[in-house]
C-alpha atoms as a PDB file:
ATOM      1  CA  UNK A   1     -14.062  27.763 143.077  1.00  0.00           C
ATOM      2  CA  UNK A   2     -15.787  25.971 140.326  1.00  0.00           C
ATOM      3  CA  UNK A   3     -13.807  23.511 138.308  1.00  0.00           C
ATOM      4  CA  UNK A   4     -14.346  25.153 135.467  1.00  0.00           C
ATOM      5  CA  UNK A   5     -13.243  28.017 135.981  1.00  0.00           C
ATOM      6  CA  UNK A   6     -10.453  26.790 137.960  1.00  0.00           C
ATOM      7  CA  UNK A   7      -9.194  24.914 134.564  1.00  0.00           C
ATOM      8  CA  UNK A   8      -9.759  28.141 132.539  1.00  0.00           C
ATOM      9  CA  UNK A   9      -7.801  30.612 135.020  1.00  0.00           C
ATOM     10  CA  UNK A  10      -4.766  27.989 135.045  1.00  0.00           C
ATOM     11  CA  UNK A  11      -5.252  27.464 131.221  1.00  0.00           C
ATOM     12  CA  UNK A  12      -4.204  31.152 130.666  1.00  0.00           C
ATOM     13  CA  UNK A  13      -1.847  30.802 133.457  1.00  0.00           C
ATOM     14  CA  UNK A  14       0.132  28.420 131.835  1.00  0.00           C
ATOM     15  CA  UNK A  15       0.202  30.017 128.220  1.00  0.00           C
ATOM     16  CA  UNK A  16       1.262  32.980 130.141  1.00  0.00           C
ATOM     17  CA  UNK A  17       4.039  30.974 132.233  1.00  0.00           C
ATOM     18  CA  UNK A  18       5.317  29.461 128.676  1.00  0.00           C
ATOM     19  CA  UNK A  19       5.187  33.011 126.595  1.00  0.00           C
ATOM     20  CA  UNK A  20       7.185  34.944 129.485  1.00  0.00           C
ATOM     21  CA  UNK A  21       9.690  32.091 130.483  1.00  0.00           C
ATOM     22  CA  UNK A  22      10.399  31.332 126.572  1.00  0.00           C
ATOM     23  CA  UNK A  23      11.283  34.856 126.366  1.00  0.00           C
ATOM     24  CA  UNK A  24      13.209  35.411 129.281  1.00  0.00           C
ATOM     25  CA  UNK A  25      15.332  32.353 128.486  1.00  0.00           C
ATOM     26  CA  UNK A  26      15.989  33.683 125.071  1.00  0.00           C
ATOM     27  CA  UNK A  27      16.726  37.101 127.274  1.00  0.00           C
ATOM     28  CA  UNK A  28      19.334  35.359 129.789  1.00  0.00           C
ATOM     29  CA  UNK A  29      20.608  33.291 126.583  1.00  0.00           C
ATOM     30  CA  UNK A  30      21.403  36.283 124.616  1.00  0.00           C
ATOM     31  CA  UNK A  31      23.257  38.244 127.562  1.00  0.00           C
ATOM     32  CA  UNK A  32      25.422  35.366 128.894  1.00  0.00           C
ATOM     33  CA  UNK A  33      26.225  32.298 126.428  1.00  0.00           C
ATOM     34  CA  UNK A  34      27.724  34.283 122.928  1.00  0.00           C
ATOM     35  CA  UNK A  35      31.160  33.188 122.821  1.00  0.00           C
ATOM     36  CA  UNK A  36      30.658  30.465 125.088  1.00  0.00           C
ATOM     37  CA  UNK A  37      32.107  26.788 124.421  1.00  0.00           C
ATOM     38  CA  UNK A  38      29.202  24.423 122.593  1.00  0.00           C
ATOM     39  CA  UNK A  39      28.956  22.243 125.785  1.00  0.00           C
ATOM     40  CA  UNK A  40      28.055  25.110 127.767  1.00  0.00           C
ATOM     41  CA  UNK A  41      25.106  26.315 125.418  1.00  0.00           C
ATOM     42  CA  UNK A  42      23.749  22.812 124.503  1.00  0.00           C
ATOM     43  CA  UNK A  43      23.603  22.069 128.761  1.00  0.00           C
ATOM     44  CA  UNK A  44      22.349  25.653 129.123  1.00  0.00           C
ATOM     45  CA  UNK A  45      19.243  25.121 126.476  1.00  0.00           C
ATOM     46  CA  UNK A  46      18.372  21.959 127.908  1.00  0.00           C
ATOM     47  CA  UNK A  47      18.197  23.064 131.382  1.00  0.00           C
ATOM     48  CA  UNK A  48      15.518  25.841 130.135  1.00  0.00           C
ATOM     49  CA  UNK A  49      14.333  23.572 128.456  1.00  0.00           C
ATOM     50  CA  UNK A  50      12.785  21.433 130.818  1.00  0.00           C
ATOM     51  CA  UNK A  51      13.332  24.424 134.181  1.00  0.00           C
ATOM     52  CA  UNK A  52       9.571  25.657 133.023  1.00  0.00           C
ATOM     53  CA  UNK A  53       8.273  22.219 133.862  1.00  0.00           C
ATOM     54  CA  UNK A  54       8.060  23.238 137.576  1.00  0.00           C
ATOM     55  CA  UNK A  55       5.775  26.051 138.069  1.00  0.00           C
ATOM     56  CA  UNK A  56       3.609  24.517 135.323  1.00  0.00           C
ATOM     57  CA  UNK A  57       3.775  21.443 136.962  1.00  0.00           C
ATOM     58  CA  UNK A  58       2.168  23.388 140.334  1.00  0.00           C
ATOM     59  CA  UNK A  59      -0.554  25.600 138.100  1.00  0.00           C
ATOM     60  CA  UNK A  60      -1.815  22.032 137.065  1.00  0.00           C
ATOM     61  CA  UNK A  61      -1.459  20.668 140.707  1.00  0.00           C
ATOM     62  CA  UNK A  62      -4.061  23.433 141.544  1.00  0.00           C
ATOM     63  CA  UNK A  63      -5.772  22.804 138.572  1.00  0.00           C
ATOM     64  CA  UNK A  64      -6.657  19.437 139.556  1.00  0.00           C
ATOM     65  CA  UNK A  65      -7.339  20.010 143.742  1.00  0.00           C
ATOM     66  CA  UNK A  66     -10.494  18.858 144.240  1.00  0.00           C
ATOM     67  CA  UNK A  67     -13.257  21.312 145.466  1.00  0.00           C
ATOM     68  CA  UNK A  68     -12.945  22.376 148.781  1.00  0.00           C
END
């Protein structure tokens, strides 16, 4: 596959990865943490927070393989 296009097709996969986690954080967010202590919602938001960094950090993995 051509670089290029291998940097576009990740490109939009990533956008995609951060639009659908965001919102299915805010999803499991809403459902499970009202009423819960402070402690448990500030470890919860920054465990989201930085849980995306894993599957983007593969899409740019592939991005990068060189050609085969």
């Amino acid at each position: 596959m051509p670089p290029r296009l291998r940097s576009l097709i990740g490109a939009i996969a990533l956008v995609a990865l951060v639009v659908v986690y965001a919102f299915l954080a805010m999803v499991v967010a809403l459902l499970t943490l009202p009423g819960a202590p402070g402690w448990v919602q500030g470890a919860y938001y920054v465990i989201a927070g930085l849980l995306w960094v894993l599957p983007a950090g593969l899409i740019i993995r592939w991005i990068l393989k060189p050609r085969a």
